[in-house]
Protein backbone atom coordinates (compact mmCIF):
# COMPACT_ATOMS: atom_id res chain seq x y z
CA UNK A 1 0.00 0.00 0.00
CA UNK A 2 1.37 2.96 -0.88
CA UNK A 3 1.89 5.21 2.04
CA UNK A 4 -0.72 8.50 2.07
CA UNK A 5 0.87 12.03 1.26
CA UNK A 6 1.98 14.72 3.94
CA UNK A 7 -0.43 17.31 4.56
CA UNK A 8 0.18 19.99 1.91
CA UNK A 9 1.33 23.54 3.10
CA UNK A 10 0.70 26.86 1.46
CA UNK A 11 2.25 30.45 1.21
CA UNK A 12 -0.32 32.95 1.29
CA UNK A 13 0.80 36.23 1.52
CA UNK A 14 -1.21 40.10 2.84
CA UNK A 15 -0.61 41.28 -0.31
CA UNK A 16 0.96 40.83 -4.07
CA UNK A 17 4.83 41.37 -3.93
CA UNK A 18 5.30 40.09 -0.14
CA UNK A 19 7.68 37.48 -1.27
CA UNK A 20 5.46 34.29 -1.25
CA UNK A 21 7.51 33.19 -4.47
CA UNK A 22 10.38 33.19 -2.72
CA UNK A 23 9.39 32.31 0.35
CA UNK A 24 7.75 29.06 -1.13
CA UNK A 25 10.78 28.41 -3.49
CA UNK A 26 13.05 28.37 0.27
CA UNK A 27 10.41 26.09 1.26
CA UNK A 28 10.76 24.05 -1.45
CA UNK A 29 14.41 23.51 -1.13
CA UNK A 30 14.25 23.09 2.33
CA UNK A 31 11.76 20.37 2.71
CA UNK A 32 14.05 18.66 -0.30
CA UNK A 33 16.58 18.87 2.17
CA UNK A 34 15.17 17.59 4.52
CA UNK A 35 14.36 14.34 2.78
CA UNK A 36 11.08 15.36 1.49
CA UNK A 37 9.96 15.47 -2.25
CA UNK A 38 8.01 18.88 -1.95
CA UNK A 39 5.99 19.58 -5.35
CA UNK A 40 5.16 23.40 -5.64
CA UNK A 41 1.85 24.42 -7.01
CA UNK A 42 -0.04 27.96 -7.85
CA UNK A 43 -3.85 27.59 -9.27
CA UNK A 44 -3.40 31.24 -10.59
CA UNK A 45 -0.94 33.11 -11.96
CA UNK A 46 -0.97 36.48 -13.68
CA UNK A 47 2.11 37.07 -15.41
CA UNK A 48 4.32 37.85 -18.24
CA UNK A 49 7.23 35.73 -17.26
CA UNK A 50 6.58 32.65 -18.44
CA UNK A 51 8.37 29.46 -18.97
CA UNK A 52 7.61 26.57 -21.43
CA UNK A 53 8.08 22.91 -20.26
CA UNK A 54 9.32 19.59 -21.95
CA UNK A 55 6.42 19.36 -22.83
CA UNK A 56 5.66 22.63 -24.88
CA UNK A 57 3.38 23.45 -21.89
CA UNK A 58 3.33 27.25 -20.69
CA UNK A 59 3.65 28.31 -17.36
CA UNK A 60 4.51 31.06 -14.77
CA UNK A 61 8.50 31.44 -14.86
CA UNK A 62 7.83 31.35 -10.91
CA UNK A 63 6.76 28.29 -10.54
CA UNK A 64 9.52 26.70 -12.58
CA UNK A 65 11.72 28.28 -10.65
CA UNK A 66 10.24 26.45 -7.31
CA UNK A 67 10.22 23.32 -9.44
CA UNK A 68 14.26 23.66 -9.73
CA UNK A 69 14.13 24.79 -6.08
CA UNK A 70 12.33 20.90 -5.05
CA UNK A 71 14.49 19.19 -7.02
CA UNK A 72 11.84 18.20 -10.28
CA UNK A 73 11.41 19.14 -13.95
CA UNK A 74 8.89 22.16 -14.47
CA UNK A 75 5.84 20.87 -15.39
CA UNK A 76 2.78 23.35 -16.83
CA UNK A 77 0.47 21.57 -14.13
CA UNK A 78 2.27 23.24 -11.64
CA UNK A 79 0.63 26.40 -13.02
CA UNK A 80 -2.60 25.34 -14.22
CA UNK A 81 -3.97 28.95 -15.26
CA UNK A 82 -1.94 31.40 -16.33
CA UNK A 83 -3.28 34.66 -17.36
CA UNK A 84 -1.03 36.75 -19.51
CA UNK A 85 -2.06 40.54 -19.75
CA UNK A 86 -2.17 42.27 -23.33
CA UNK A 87 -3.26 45.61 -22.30
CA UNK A 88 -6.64 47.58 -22.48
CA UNK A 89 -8.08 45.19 -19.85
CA UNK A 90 -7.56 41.83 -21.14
CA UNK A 91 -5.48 38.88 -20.82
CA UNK A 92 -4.80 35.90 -22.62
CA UNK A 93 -5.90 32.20 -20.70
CA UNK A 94 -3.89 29.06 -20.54
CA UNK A 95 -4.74 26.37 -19.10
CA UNK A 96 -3.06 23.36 -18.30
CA UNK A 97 -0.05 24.95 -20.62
CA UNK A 98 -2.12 25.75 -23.33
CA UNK A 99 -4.06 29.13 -24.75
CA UNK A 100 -7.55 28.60 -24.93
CA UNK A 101 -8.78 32.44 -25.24
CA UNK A 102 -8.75 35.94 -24.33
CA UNK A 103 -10.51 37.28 -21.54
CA UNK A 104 -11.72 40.88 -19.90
CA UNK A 105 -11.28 41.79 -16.87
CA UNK A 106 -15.05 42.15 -16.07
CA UNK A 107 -16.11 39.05 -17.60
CA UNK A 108 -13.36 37.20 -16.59
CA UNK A 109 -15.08 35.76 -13.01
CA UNK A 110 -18.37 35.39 -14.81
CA UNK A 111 -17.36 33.19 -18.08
CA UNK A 112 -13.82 31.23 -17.17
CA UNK A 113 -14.08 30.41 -13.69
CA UNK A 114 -16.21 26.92 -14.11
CA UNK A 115 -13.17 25.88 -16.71
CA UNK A 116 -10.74 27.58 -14.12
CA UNK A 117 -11.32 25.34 -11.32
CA UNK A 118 -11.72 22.27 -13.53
CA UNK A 119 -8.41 23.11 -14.67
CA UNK A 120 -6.65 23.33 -10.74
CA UNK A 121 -8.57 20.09 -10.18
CA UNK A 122 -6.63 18.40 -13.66
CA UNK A 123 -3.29 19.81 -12.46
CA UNK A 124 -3.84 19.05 -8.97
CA UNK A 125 -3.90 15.40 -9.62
CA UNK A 126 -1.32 15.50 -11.97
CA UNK A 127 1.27 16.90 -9.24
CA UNK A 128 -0.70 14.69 -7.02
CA UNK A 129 1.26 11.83 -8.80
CA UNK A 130 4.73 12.91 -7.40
CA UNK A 131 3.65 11.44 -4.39
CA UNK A 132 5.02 14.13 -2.53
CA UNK A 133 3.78 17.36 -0.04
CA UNK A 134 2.10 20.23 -1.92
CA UNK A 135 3.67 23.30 -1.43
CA UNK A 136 1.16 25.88 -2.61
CA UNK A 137 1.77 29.67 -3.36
CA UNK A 138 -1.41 31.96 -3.18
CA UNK A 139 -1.57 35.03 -5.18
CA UNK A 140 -1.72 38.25 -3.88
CA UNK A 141 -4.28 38.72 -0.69
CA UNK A 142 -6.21 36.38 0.30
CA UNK A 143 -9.42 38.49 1.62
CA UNK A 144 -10.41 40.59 -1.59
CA UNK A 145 -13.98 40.01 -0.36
CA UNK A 146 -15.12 41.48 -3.97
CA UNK A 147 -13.48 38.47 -5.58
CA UNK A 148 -13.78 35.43 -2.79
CA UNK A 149 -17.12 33.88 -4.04
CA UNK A 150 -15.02 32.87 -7.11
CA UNK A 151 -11.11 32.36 -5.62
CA UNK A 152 -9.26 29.88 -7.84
CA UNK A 153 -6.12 29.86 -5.72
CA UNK A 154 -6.01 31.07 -2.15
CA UNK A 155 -8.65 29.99 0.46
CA UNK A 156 -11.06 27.69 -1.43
CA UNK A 157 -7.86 25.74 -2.59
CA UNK A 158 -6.69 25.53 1.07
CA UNK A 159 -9.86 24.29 2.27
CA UNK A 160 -10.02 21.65 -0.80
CA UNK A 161 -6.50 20.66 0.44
CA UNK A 162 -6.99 21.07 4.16
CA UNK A 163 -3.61 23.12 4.05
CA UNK A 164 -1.65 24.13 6.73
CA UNK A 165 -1.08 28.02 5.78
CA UNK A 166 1.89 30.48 6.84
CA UNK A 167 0.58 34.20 6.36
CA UNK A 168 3.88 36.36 4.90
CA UNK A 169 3.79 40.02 5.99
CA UNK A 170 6.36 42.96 4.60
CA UNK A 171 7.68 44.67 7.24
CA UNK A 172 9.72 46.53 4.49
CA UNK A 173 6.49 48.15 3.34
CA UNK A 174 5.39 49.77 6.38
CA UNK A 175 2.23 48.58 8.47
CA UNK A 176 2.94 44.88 9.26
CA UNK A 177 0.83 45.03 12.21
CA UNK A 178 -2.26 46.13 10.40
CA UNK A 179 -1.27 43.91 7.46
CA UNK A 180 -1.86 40.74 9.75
CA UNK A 181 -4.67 41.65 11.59
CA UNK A 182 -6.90 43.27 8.99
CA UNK A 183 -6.26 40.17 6.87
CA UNK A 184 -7.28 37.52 10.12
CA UNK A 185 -10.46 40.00 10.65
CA UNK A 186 -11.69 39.60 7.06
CA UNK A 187 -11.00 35.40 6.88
CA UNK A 188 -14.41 33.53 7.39
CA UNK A 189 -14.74 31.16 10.43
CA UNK A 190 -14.37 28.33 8.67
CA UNK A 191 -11.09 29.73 7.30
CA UNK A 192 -9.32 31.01 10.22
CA UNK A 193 -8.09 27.81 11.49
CA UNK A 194 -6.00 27.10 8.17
CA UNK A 195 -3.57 29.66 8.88
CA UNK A 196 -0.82 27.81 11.11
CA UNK A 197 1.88 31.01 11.91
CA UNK A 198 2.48 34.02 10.86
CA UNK A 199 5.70 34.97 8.90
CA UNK A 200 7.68 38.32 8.74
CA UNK A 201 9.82 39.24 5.47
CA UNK A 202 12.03 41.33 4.64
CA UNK A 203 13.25 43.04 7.89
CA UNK A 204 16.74 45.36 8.05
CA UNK A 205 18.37 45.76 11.01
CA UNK A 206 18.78 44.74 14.32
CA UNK A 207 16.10 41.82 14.80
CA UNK A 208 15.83 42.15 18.83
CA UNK A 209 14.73 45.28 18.14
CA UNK A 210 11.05 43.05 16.99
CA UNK A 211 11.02 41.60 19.90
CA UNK A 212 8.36 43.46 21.52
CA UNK A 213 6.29 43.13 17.92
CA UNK A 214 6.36 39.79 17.50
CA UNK A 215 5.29 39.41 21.19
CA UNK A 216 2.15 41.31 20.68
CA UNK A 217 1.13 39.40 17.38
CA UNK A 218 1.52 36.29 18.92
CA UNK A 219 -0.91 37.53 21.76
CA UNK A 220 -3.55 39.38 19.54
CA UNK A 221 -3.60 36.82 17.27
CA UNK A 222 -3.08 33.44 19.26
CA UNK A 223 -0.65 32.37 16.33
CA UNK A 224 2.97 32.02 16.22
CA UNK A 225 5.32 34.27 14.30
CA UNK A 226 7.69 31.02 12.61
CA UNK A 227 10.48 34.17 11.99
CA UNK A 228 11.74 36.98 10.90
CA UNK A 229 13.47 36.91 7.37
CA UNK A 230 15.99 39.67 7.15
CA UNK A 231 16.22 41.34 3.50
CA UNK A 232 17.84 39.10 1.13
CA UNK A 233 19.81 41.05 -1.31
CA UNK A 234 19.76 38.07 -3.85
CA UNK A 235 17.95 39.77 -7.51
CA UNK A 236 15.30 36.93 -8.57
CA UNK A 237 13.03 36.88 -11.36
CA UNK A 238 10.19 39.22 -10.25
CA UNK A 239 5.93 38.60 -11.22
CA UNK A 240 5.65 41.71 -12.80
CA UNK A 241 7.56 44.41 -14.49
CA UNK A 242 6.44 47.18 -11.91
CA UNK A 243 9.35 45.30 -9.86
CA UNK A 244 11.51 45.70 -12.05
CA UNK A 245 12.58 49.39 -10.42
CA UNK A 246 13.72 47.37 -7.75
CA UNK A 247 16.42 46.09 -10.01
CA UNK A 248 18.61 49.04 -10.53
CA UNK A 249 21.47 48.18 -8.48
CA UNK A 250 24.66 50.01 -9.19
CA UNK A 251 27.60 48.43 -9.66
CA UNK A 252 30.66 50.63 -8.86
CA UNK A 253 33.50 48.15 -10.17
CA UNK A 254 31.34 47.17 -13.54
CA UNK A 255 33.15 47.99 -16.75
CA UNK A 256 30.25 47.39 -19.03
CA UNK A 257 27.07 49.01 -19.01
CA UNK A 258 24.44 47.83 -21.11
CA UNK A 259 20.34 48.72 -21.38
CA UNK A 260 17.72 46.96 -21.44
CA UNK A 261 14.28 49.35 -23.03
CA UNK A 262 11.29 48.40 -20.40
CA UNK A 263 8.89 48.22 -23.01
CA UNK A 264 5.57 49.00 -22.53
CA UNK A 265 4.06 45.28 -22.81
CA UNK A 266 7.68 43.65 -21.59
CA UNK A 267 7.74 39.90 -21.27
CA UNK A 268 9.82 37.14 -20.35
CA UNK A 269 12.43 39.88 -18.72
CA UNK A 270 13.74 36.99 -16.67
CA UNK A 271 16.02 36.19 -19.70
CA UNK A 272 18.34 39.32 -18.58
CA UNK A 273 19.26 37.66 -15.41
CA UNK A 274 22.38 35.79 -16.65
CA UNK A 275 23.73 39.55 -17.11
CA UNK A 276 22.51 41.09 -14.13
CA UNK A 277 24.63 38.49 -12.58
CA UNK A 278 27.57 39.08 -13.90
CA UNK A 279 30.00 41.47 -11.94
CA UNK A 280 31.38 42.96 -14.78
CA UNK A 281 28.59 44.30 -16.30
CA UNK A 282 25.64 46.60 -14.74
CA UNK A 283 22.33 46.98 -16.13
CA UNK A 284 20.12 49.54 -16.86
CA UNK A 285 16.60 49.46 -17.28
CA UNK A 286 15.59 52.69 -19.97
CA UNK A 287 12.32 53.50 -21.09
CA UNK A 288 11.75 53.90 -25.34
CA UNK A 289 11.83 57.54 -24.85
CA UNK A 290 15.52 57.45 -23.08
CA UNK A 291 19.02 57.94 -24.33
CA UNK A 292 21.06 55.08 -25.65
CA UNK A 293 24.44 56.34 -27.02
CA UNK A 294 26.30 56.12 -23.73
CA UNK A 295 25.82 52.04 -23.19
CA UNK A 296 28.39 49.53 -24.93
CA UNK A 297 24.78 47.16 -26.04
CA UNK A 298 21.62 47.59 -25.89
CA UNK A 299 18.67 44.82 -24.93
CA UNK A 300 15.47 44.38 -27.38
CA UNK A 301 13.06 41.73 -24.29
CA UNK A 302 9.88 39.98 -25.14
CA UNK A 303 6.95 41.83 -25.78
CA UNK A 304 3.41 40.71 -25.32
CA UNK A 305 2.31 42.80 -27.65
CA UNK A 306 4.79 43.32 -30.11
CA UNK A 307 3.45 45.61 -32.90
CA UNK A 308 2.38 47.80 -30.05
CA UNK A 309 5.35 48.01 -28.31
CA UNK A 310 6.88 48.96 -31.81
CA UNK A 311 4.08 51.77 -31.97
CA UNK A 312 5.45 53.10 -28.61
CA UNK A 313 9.04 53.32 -29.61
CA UNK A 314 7.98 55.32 -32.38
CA UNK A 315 6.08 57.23 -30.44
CA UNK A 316 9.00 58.01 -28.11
CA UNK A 317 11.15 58.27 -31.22
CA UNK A 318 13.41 55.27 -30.14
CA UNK A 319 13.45 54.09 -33.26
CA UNK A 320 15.34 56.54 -34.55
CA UNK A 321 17.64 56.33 -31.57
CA UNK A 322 18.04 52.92 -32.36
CA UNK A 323 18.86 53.03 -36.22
CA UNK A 324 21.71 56.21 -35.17
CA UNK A 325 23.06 54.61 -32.21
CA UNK A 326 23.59 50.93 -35.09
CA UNK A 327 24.58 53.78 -37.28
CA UNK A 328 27.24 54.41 -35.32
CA UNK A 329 28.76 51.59 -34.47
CA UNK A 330 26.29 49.95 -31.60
CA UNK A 331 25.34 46.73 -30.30
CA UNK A 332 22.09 45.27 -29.84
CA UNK A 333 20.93 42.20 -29.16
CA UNK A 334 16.95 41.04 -28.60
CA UNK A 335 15.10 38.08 -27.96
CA UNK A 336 12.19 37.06 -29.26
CA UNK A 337 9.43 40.53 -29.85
CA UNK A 338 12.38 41.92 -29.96
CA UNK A 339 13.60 40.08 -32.44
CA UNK A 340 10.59 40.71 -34.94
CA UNK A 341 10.95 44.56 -34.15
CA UNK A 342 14.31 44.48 -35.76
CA UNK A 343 13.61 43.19 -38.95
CA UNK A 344 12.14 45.12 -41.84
CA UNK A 345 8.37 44.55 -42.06
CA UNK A 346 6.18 42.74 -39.58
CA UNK A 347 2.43 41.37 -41.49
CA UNK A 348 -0.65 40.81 -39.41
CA UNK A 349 -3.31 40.29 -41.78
CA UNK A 350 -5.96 39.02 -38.95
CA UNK A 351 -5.05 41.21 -36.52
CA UNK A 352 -3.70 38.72 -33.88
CA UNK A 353 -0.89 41.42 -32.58
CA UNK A 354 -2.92 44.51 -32.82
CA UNK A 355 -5.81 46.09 -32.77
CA UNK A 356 -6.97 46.29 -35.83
CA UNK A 357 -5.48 44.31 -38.93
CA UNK A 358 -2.30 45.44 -41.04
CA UNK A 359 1.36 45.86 -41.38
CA UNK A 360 4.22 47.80 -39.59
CA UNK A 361 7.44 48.67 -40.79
CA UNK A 362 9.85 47.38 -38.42
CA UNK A 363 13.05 49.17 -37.16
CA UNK A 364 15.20 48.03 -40.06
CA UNK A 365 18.19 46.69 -38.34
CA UNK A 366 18.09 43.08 -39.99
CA UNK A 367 17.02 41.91 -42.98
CA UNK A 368 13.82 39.52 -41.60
CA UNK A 369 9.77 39.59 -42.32
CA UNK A 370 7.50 38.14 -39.56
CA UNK A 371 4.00 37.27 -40.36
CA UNK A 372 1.42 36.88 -37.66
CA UNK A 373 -0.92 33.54 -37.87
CA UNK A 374 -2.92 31.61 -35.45
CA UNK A 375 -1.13 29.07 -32.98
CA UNK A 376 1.16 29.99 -30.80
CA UNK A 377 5.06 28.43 -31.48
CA UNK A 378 5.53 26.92 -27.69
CA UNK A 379 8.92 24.24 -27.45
CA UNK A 380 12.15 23.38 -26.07
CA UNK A 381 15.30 23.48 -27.90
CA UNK A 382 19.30 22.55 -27.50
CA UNK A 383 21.15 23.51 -30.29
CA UNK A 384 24.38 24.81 -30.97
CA UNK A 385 25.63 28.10 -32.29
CA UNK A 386 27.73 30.01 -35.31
CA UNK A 387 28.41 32.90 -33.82
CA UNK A 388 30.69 34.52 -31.98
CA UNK A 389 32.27 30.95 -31.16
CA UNK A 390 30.86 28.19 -33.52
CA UNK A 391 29.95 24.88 -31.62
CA UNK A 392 28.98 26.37 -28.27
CA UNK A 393 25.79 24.59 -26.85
CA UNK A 394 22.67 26.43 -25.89
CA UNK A 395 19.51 25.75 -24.88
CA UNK A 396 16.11 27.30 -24.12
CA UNK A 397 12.75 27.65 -25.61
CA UNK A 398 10.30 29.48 -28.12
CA UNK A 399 7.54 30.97 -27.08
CA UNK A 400 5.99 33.31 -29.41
CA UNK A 401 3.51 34.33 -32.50
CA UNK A 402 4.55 34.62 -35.63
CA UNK A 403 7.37 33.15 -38.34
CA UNK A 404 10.10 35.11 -39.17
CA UNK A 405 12.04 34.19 -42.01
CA UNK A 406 15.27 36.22 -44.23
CA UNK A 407 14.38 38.86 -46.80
CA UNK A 408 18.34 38.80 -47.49
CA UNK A 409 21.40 36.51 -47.83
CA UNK A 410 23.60 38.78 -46.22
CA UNK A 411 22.51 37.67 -42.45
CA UNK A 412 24.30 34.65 -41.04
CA UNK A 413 22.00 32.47 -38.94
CA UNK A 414 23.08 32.49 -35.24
CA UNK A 415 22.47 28.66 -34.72
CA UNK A 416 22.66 25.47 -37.01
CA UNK A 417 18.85 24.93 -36.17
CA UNK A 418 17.64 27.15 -38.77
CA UNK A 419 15.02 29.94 -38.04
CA UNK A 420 16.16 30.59 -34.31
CA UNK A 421 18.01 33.48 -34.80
CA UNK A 422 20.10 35.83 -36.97
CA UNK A 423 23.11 38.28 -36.59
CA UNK A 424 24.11 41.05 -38.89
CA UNK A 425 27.45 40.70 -41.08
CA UNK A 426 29.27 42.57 -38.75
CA UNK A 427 27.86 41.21 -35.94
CA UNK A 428 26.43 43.98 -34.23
CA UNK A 429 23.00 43.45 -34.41
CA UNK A 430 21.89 39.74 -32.92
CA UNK A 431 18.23 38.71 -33.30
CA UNK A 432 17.23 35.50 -31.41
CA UNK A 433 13.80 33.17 -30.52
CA UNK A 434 15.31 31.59 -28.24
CA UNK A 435 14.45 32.51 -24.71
CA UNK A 436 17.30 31.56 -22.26
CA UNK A 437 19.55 31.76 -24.70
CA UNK A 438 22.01 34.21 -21.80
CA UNK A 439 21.81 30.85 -19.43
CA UNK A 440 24.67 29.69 -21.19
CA UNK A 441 28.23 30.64 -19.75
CA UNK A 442 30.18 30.21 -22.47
CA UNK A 443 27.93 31.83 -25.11
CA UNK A 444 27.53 34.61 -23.18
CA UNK A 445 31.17 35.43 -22.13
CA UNK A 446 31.86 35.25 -25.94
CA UNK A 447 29.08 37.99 -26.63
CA UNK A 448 30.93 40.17 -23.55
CA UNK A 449 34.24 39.81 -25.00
CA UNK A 450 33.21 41.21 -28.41
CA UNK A 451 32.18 43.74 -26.40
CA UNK A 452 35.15 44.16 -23.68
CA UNK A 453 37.85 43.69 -26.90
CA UNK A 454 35.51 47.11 -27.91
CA UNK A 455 36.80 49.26 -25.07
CA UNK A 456 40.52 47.69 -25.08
CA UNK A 457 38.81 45.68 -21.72
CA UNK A 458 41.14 41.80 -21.53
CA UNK A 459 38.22 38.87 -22.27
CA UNK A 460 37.01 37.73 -19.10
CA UNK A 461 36.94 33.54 -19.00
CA UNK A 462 34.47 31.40 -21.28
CA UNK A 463 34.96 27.94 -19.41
CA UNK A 464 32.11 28.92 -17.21
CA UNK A 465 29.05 27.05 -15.90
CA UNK A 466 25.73 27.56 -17.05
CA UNK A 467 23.00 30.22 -14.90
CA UNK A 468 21.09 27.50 -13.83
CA UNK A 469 24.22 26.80 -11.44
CA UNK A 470 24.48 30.36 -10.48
CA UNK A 471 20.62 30.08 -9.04
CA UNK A 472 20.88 26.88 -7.63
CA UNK A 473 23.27 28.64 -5.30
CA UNK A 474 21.53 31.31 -4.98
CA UNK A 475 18.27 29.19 -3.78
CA UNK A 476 20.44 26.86 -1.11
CA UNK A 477 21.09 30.54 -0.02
CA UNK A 478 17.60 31.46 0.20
CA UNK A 479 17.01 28.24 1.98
CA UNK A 480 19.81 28.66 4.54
CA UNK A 481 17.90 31.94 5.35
CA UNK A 482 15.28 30.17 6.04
CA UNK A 483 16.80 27.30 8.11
CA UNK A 484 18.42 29.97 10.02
CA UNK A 485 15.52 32.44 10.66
CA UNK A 486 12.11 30.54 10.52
CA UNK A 487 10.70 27.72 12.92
CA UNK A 488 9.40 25.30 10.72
CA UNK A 489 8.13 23.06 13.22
CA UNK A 490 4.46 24.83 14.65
CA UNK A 491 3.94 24.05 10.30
CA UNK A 492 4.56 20.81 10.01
CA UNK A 493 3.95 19.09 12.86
């Protein structure tokens, strides 16, 4: 007989941008360390940082993340609804991995939540099959009494599960105390008793100094406070791009300084991290209507929303920045929206990428078409590259609308697997599909060099390991925090 489950736990949090992600991909790595298989799960997740598993499936970058963190391959049915925003109030719906429509905001409650929860149910018993403890991640509070009747993934998925919950606070914010107990008030009777401890994130300072704090919630509220997390300055991949201002941090000793444009419909910004991480090099994050001579490259991101995005730079006049700054001798590399921006015409007869049917001239800076068509291009690849160094490995994924194909012979493909990317003759301008693509070491310390060997800078070594190493470090770090700083115990008992 196969022996029954552990009781699953769940991160919910007072608000969005507490830290449950992190705080549940800790968890994760510390129940994995403690000889547990912990298997992380979200019902919901809005966001434009998304991942796509061996599977093709598409899911919240997040919860991939956590799925590294517990030791397992990302699966889509840890994310079984996604919802991707594409402006004026709507967002596209995947379930299960795959699009199945476009929603509004208002109607979204009334016409997707039946399919919604039939959806958690699939995935649930998917992950179910890892025959492990749930580790569950809520989404932003869980007591917006307008939208309760119809949760998909806080308190009605904790009751399903008969979760034990931890409650994460930002002290950073301001107003922990009200935080915690204006969140208790507004939970139902029958909900109350989920929550198992309270948890307090993101604290500087002297911790004694919360003594007399965490005293007082533990009276008022009869719960326990598990700990006190002190600020982790560790960058991870944030939900949203509004946290991306949080990722400005200057680098004194860096010697290159490249830019990333924030545009207005930004996806899949996670595929900068690789550089962030690098000491050499700091990163700026412009918006289309900044200056761009000063940096030694400049980053093209994802775009939900490509052709609009490309409106907006116009708008801004970026790109005329863009097409001087190549002019003149600059680098610029982009990944997948980006990518289509820098060819020479982009086709959408049907209207898939904007509002209204058409064609767009694109910013000119490769010789490539894209044409819009139903079906979204969602896989995994490993392939191997041309350029700068021929025969480096690299993997990642595609995740986009839209074929792009040559208009010209003078642009040398950047991998042998045709259609995955391109780079100009002189190899200034680098177009790519392939999200991830920075993960790899060596790749990417070639790319720097061409740009170090620019500003008489010596190369920096290429016989480095990939990202993924880099954050599996990072997360045993985020778990030690946790191991050091949060009682487990009152949880999982």
């Amino acid at each position: 007989m196969t022996a029954p489950s552990p009781p699953p736990l769940m991160v919910l949090g007072t608000s969005s941008g507490v830290g449950k992600s992190l705080v549940t991909a800790g968890l994760c790595r510390l129940l994995r360390r403690r000889g547990e298989q912990p298997v992380p799960f979200k019902g919901q997740n809005m966001s434009l940082n998304a991942y796509v598993d061996e599977d093709g499936g598409e899911m919240a970058y997040a919860q991939a993340m956590q799925a590294w963190a517990a030791g397992l391959t990302p699966c889509a049915a840890m994310n079984p609804v996604l919802l991707k925003p594409q402006g004026h109030g709507s967002s596209e719906v995947i379930h299960l991995g795959r699009s199945v429509g476009v929603s509004r905001a208002e109607d979204y409650y009334r016409d997707w939540f039946r399919a919604g929860w039939l959806a958690v149910r699939r995935g649930l018993e998917i992950c179910q099959r890892q025959q492990g403890r749930l580790v569950l991640e809520g989404a932003g509070s869980p007591v917006e009494v307008n939208l309760q009747a119809r949760d998909l993934t806080n308190l009605r998925l904790a009751q399903f599960l008969r979760a034990r919950c931890v409650l994460v606070a930002d002290i950073e914010r301001g107003g922990v105390f009200a935080q915690i107990i204006g969140t208790l008030q507004l939970l139902r009777p029958v909900e109350r008793p989920l929550v198992a401890g309270l948890l307090i994130n993101r604290f500087r300072g002297q911790r004694s100094l919360f003594d007399e704090g965490r005293l007082w919630l533990e009276q008022r509220t009869g719960l326990p406070v598990l700990g006190v997390l002190p600020w982790l300055g560790e960058r991870f991949p944030p939900e949203d791009s509004l946290d991306l201002l949080e990722r400005q941090g200057h680098k004194p000793k860096a010697e290159l300084r490249l830019a990333v444009l924030r545009l207005p419909s930004i996806s899949n910004f996670s595929d900068v991290d690789p550089l962030a991480a690098e000491a050499t090099v700091q990163l700026d994050w412009l918006l289309p209507g900044d200056a761009v001579d000063r940096y030694d490259a400049v980053l093209l991101p994802g775009s939900k929303q490509t052709m609009a995005d490309l409106k907006a730079m116009r708008a801004a006049r970026m790109d005329e920045r863009l097409q001087q700054y190549v002019a003149a001798g600059g680098v610029v590399l982009a990944i997948c929206g980006g990518l289509q921006m820098l060819g020479q015409h982009l086709h959408d007869p049907q209207g898939l990428e904007a509002e209204t049917s058409g064609d767009m001239e694109g910013l000119g800076l490769l010789p490539l078409v894209t044409r819009f068509r139903p079906g979204k291009v969602q896989r995994q690849w490993s392939t191997t590259t041309t350029w700068p160094e021929p025969g480096q490995s690299c993997t990642g994924f595609e995740l986009h609308h839209g074929h792009t194909t040559p208009s010209a012979h003078d642009v040398q493909p950047l991998y042998t697997q045709p259609g995955l990317g391109w780079v100009s003759p002189c190899g200034h301008v680098v177009g790519t599909y392939l999200h991830g693509c920075l993960e790899s070491g060596p790749w990417r310390r070639h790319w720097l060099n061409r740009l170090r060997s620019r500003r008489g800078l010596p190369p920096l070594p290429t016989a480095v390991g990939d990202h993924a190493a880099q954050r599996d470090r990072l997360l045993d770090r985020l778990a030690d925090a946790l191991a050091e700083d949060v009682n487990l115990e009152p949880l999982l008992r």
